[in-house]
C-alpha atoms as a PDB file:
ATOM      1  CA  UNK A   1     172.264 -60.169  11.366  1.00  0.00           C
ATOM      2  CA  UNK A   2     168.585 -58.614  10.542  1.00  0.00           C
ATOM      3  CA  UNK A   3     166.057 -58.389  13.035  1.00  0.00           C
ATOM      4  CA  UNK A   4     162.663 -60.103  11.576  1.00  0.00           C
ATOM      5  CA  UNK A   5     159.768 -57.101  12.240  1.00  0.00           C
ATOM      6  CA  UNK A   6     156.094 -57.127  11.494  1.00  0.00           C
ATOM      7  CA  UNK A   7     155.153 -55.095   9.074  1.00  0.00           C
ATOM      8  CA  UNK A   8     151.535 -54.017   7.582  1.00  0.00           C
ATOM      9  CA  UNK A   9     149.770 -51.508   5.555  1.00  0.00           C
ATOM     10  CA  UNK A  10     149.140 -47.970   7.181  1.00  0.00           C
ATOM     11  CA  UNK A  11     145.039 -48.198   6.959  1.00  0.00           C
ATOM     12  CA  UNK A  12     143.756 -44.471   7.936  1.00  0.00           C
ATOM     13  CA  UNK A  13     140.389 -44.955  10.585  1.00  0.00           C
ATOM     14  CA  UNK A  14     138.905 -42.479   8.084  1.00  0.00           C
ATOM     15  CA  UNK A  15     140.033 -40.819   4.852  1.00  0.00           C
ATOM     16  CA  UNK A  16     141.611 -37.174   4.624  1.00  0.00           C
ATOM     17  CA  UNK A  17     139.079 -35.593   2.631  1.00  0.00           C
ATOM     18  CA  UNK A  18     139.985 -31.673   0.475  1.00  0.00           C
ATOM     19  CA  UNK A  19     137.411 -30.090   3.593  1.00  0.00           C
ATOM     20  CA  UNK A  20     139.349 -31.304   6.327  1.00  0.00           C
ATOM     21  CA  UNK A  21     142.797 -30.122   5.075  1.00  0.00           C
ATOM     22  CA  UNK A  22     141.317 -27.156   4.333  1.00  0.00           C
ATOM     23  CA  UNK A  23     139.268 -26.189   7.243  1.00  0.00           C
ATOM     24  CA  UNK A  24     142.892 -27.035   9.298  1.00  0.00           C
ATOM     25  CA  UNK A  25     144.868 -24.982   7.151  1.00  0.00           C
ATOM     26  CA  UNK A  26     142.142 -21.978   7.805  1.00  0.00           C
ATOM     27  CA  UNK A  27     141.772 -22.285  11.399  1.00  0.00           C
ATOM     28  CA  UNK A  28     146.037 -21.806  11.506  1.00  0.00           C
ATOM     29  CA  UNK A  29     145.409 -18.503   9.528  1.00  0.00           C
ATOM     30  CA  UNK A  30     146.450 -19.843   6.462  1.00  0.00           C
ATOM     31  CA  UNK A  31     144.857 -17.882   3.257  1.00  0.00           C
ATOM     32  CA  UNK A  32     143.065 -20.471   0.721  1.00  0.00           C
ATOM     33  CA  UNK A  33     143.457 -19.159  -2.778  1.00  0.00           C
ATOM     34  CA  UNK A  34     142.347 -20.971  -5.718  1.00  0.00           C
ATOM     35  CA  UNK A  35     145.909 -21.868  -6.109  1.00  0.00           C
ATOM     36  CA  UNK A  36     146.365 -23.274  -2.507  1.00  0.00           C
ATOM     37  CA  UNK A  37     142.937 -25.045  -2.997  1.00  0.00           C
ATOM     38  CA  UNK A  38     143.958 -27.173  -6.093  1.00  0.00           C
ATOM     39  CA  UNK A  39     147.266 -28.190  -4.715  1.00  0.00           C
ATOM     40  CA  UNK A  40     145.580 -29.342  -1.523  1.00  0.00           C
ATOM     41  CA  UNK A  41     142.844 -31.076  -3.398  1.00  0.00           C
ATOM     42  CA  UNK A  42     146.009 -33.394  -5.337  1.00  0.00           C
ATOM     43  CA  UNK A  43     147.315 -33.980  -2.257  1.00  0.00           C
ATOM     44  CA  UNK A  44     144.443 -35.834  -0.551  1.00  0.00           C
ATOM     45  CA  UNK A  45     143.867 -39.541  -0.216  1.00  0.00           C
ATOM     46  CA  UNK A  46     145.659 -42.939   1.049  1.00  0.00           C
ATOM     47  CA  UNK A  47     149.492 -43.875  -0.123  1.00  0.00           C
ATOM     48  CA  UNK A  48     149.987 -40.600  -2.142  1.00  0.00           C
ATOM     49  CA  UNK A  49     153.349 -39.339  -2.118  1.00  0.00           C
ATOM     50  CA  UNK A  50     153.901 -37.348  -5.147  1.00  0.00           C
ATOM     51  CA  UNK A  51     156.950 -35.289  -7.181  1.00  0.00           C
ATOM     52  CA  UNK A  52     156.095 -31.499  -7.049  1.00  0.00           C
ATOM     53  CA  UNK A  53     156.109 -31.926 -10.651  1.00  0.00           C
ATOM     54  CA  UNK A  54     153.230 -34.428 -10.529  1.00  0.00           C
ATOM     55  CA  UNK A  55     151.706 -32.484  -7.929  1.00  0.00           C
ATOM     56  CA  UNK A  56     152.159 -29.498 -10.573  1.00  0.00           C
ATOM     57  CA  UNK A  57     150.506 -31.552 -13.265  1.00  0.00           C
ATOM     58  CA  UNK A  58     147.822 -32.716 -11.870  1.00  0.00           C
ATOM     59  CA  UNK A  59     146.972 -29.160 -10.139  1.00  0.00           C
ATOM     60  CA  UNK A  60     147.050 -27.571 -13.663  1.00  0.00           C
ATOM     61  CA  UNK A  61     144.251 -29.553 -14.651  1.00  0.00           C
ATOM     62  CA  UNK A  62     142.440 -27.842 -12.017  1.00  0.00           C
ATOM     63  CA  UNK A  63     143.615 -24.580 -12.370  1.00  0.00           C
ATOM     64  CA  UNK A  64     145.882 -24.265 -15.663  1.00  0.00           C
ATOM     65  CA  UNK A  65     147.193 -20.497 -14.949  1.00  0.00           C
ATOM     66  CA  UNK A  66     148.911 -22.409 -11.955  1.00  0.00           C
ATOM     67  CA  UNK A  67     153.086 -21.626 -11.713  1.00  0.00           C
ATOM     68  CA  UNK A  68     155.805 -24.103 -11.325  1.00  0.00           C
ATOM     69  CA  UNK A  69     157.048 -21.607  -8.447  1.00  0.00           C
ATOM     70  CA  UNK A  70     153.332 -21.114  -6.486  1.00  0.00           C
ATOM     71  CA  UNK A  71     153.752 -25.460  -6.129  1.00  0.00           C
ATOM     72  CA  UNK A  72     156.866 -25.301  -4.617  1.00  0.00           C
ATOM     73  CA  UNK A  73     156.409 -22.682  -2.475  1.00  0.00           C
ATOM     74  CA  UNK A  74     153.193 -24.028  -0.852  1.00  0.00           C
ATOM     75  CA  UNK A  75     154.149 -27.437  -0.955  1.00  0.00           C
ATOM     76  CA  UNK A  76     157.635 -25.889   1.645  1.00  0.00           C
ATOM     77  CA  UNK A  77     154.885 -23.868   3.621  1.00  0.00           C
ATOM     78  CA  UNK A  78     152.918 -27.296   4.266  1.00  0.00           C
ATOM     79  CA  UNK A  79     155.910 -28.446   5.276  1.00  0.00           C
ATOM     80  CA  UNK A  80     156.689 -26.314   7.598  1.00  0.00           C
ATOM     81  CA  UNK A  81     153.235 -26.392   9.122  1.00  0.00           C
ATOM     82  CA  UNK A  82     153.441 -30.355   9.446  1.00  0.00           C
ATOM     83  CA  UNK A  83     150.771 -30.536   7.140  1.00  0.00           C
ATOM     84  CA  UNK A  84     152.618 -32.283   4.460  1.00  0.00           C
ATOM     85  CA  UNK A  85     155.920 -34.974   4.787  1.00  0.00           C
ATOM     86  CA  UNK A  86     158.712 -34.772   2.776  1.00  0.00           C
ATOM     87  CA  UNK A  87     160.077 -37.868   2.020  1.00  0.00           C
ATOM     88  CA  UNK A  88     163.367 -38.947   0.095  1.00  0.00           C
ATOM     89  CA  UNK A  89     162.882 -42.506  -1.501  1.00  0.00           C
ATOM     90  CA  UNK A  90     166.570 -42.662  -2.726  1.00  0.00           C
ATOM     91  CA  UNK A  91     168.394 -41.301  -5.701  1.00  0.00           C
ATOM     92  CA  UNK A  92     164.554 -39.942  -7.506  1.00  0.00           C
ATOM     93  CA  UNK A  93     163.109 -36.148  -6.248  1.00  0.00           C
ATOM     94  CA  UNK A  94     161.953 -36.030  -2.788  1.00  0.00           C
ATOM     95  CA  UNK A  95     157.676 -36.859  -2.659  1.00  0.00           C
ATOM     96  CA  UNK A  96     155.398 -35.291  -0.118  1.00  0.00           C
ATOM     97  CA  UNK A  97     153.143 -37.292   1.860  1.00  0.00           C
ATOM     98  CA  UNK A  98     150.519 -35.679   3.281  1.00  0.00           C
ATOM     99  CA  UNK A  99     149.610 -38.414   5.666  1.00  0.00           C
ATOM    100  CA  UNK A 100     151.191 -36.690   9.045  1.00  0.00           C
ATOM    101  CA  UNK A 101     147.916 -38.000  11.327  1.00  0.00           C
ATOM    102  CA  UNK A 102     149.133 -41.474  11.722  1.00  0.00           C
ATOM    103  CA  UNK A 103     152.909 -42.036  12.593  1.00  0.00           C
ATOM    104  CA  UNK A 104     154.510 -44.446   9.902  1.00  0.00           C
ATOM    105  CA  UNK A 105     157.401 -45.618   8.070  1.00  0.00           C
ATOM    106  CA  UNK A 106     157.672 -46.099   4.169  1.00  0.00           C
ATOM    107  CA  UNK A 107     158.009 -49.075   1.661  1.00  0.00           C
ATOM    108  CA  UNK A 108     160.062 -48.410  -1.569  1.00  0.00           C
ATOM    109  CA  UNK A 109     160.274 -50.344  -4.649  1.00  0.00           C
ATOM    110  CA  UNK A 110     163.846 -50.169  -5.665  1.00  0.00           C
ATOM    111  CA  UNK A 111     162.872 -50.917  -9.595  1.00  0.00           C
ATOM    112  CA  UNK A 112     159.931 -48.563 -10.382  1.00  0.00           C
ATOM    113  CA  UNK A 113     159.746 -46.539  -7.104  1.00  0.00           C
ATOM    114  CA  UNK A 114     156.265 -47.118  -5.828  1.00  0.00           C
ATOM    115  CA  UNK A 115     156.192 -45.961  -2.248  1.00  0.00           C
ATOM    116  CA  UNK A 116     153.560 -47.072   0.387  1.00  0.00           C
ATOM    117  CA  UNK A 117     152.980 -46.029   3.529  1.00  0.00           C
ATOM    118  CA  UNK A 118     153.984 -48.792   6.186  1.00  0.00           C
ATOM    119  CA  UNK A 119     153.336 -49.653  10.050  1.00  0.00           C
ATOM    120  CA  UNK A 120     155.826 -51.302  12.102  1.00  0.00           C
ATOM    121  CA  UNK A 121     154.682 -53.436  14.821  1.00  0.00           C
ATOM    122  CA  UNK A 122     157.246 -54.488  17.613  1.00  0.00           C
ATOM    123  CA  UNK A 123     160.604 -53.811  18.133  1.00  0.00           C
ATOM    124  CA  UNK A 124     161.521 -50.606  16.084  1.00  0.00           C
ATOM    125  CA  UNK A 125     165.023 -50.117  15.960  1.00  0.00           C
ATOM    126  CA  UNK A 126     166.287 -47.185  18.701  1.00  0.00           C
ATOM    127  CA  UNK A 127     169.035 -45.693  19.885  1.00  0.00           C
ATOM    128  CA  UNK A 128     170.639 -45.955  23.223  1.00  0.00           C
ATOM    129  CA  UNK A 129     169.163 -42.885  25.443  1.00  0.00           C
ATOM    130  CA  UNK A 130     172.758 -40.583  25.508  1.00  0.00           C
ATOM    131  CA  UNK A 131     172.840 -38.286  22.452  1.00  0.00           C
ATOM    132  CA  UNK A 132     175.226 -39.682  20.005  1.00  0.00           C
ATOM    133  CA  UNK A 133     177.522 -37.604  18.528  1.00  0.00           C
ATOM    134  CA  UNK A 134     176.052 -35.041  20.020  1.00  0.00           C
ATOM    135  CA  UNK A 135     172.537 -34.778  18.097  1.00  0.00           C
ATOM    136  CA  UNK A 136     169.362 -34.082  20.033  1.00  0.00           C
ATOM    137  CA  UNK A 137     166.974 -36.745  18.126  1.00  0.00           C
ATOM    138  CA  UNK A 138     163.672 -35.324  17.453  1.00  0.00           C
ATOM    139  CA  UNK A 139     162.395 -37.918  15.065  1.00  0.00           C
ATOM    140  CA  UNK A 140     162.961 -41.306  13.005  1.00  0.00           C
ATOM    141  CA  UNK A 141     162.168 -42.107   9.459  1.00  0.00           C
ATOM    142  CA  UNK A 142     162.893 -45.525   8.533  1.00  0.00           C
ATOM    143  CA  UNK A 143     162.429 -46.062   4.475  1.00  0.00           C
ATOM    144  CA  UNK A 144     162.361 -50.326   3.428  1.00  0.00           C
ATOM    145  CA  UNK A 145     163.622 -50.784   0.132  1.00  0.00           C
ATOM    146  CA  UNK A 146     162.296 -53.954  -1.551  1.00  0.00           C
ATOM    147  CA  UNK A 147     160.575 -55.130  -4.835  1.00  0.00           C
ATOM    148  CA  UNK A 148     156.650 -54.419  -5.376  1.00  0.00           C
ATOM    149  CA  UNK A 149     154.628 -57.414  -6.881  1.00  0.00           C
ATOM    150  CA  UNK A 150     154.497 -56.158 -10.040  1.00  0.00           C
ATOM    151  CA  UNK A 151     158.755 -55.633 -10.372  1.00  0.00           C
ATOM    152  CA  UNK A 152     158.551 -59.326  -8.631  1.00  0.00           C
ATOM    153  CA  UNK A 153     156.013 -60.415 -11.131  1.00  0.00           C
ATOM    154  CA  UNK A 154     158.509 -58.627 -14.299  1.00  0.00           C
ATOM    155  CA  UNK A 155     161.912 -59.961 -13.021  1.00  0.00           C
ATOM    156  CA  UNK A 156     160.231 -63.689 -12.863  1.00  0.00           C
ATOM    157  CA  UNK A 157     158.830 -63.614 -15.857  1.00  0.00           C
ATOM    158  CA  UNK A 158     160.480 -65.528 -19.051  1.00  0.00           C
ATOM    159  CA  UNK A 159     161.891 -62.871 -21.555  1.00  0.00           C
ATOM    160  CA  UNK A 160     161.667 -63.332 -24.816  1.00  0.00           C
ATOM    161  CA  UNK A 161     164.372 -64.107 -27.264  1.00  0.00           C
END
Protein backbone atom coordinates (compact mmCIF):
# COMPACT_ATOMS: atom_id res chain seq x y z
CA UNK A 1 0.00 0.00 0.00
CA UNK A 2 1.59 3.66 -0.83
CA UNK A 3 1.38 6.35 1.49
CA UNK A 4 -0.15 9.59 -0.45
CA UNK A 5 2.65 12.61 0.47
CA UNK A 6 2.67 16.23 -0.52
CA UNK A 7 5.04 17.07 -2.66
CA UNK A 8 6.27 20.61 -4.22
CA UNK A 9 9.02 22.31 -5.95
CA UNK A 10 12.25 23.15 -3.85
CA UNK A 11 11.98 27.22 -4.38
CA UNK A 12 15.49 28.68 -2.94
CA UNK A 13 14.54 32.19 -0.63
CA UNK A 14 17.34 33.58 -2.82
CA UNK A 15 19.50 32.30 -5.67
CA UNK A 16 23.17 30.82 -5.23
CA UNK A 17 24.99 33.26 -7.13
CA UNK A 18 29.22 32.33 -8.59
CA UNK A 19 30.25 35.15 -5.45
CA UNK A 20 28.66 33.36 -2.81
CA UNK A 21 30.09 29.87 -3.62
CA UNK A 22 33.10 31.39 -4.00
CA UNK A 23 33.57 33.65 -1.12
CA UNK A 24 32.48 30.14 1.02
CA UNK A 25 34.88 28.09 -0.64
CA UNK A 26 37.70 30.94 0.27
CA UNK A 27 36.83 31.54 3.74
CA UNK A 28 37.37 27.30 4.22
CA UNK A 29 40.92 27.90 2.73
CA UNK A 30 40.10 26.62 -0.43
CA UNK A 31 42.50 28.06 -3.39
CA UNK A 32 40.30 29.61 -6.41
CA UNK A 33 42.15 29.03 -9.63
CA UNK A 34 40.79 29.89 -12.89
CA UNK A 35 40.03 26.28 -13.17
CA UNK A 36 38.10 26.02 -9.80
CA UNK A 37 36.36 29.36 -10.79
CA UNK A 38 34.76 28.07 -14.10
CA UNK A 39 33.60 24.83 -12.67
CA UNK A 40 31.94 26.69 -9.81
CA UNK A 41 30.46 29.24 -12.12
CA UNK A 42 28.53 25.89 -14.17
CA UNK A 43 27.50 24.77 -11.13
CA UNK A 44 25.35 27.69 -9.93
CA UNK A 45 21.63 28.18 -10.21
CA UNK A 46 18.11 26.38 -9.36
CA UNK A 47 17.44 22.45 -10.39
CA UNK A 48 21.00 21.92 -11.85
CA UNK A 49 22.30 18.60 -11.40
CA UNK A 50 24.75 17.92 -14.04
CA UNK A 51 27.16 14.80 -15.52
CA UNK A 52 30.86 15.78 -14.87
CA UNK A 53 31.00 15.52 -18.48
CA UNK A 54 28.46 18.32 -18.94
CA UNK A 55 29.94 20.07 -16.19
CA UNK A 56 33.31 19.53 -18.31
CA UNK A 57 31.67 20.95 -21.39
CA UNK A 58 30.25 23.68 -20.38
CA UNK A 59 33.48 24.75 -18.18
CA UNK A 60 35.60 24.48 -21.41
CA UNK A 61 33.74 27.15 -22.88
CA UNK A 62 34.98 29.18 -20.14
CA UNK A 63 38.28 28.08 -19.91
CA UNK A 64 39.15 25.62 -22.95
CA UNK A 65 42.79 24.47 -21.58
CA UNK A 66 40.46 22.89 -18.80
CA UNK A 67 41.28 18.77 -18.16
CA UNK A 68 38.83 16.01 -17.97
CA UNK A 69 40.87 15.03 -14.66
CA UNK A 70 40.98 18.88 -12.91
CA UNK A 71 36.64 18.35 -13.20
CA UNK A 72 36.62 15.35 -11.47
CA UNK A 73 38.87 16.02 -8.98
CA UNK A 74 37.23 19.30 -7.81
CA UNK A 75 33.89 18.24 -8.37
CA UNK A 76 35.09 14.97 -5.33
CA UNK A 77 36.72 17.90 -3.26
CA UNK A 78 33.20 19.81 -3.29
CA UNK A 79 31.96 16.85 -2.26
CA UNK A 80 33.72 16.29 0.41
CA UNK A 81 33.34 19.83 1.66
CA UNK A 82 29.38 19.53 1.38
CA UNK A 83 29.51 22.04 -1.10
CA UNK A 84 28.24 19.97 -3.88
CA UNK A 85 25.59 16.62 -3.75
CA UNK A 86 26.16 13.71 -5.50
CA UNK A 87 23.24 12.21 -6.63
CA UNK A 88 22.54 8.77 -8.47
CA UNK A 89 19.26 9.04 -10.62
CA UNK A 90 19.37 5.28 -11.60
CA UNK A 91 21.21 3.31 -14.20
CA UNK A 92 22.76 7.06 -16.03
CA UNK A 93 26.28 8.70 -14.31
CA UNK A 94 25.84 10.08 -10.96
CA UNK A 95 24.92 14.33 -11.25
CA UNK A 96 26.03 16.81 -8.67
CA UNK A 97 23.70 19.13 -7.18
CA UNK A 98 25.03 21.89 -5.71
CA UNK A 99 21.94 22.87 -3.84
CA UNK A 100 23.15 21.56 -0.14
CA UNK A 101 21.44 24.94 1.69
CA UNK A 102 17.97 23.65 1.63
CA UNK A 103 17.35 19.92 2.66
CA UNK A 104 15.42 18.08 -0.25
CA UNK A 105 14.60 15.04 -2.04
CA UNK A 106 14.73 14.50 -5.94
CA UNK A 107 12.19 13.92 -8.85
CA UNK A 108 13.39 11.68 -11.79
CA UNK A 109 11.96 11.21 -15.11
CA UNK A 110 12.36 7.58 -15.83
CA UNK A 111 12.21 8.28 -19.89
CA UNK A 112 14.60 11.23 -20.51
CA UNK A 113 16.09 11.69 -16.98
CA UNK A 114 15.25 15.22 -16.05
CA UNK A 115 15.84 15.57 -12.35
CA UNK A 116 14.28 18.33 -10.10
CA UNK A 117 14.81 19.14 -6.88
CA UNK A 118 11.69 18.23 -4.62
CA UNK A 119 10.23 19.10 -0.99
CA UNK A 120 8.33 16.71 0.95
CA UNK A 121 5.78 17.96 3.23
CA UNK A 122 4.35 15.55 5.99
CA UNK A 123 5.01 12.26 6.84
CA UNK A 124 8.51 11.31 5.38
CA UNK A 125 9.08 7.82 5.57
CA UNK A 126 11.57 6.82 8.81
CA UNK A 127 12.91 4.20 10.40
CA UNK A 128 12.17 2.81 13.76
CA UNK A 129 14.83 4.52 16.31
CA UNK A 130 17.16 1.01 16.98
CA UNK A 131 19.91 0.80 14.33
CA UNK A 132 18.95 -1.79 11.86
CA UNK A 133 21.28 -4.11 10.89
CA UNK A 134 23.55 -2.47 12.65
CA UNK A 135 24.04 0.92 10.55
CA UNK A 136 24.37 4.23 12.35
CA UNK A 137 21.99 6.41 9.89
CA UNK A 138 23.43 9.70 9.22
CA UNK A 139 21.21 10.74 6.38
CA UNK A 140 18.20 9.94 3.87
CA UNK A 141 17.94 10.48 0.20
CA UNK A 142 14.72 9.60 -1.19
CA UNK A 143 14.81 9.78 -5.31
CA UNK A 144 10.76 9.65 -7.00
CA UNK A 145 10.85 8.17 -10.23
CA UNK A 146 7.95 9.29 -12.47
CA UNK A 147 7.27 10.75 -16.00
CA UNK A 148 7.98 14.65 -16.70
CA UNK A 149 5.21 16.48 -18.78
CA UNK A 150 6.94 16.45 -21.71
CA UNK A 151 7.59 12.19 -21.66
CA UNK A 152 3.67 12.40 -20.53
CA UNK A 153 2.93 14.74 -23.33
CA UNK A 154 5.24 12.09 -26.01
CA UNK A 155 3.79 8.74 -24.72
CA UNK A 156 0.05 10.32 -25.25
CA UNK A 157 0.56 11.52 -28.29
CA UNK A 158 -0.80 9.61 -31.62
CA UNK A 159 2.24 8.12 -33.58
CA UNK A 160 2.28 8.12 -36.88
CA UNK A 161 1.95 5.24 -39.23
Amino acid sequence: MHQSVECEPVILQRERTINDLLIRLESRGWRITPQRRAIAAVLVGENVHLAAETIYERARVLLPELSVATVYNTLNELVAMREVREVQSGSGPKRYDPNVEIAHHHLVCTNCGRLRDLALRGDIPSMAPERPYGFTVTGIDLTFHGLCPDCQQESTAPQAP
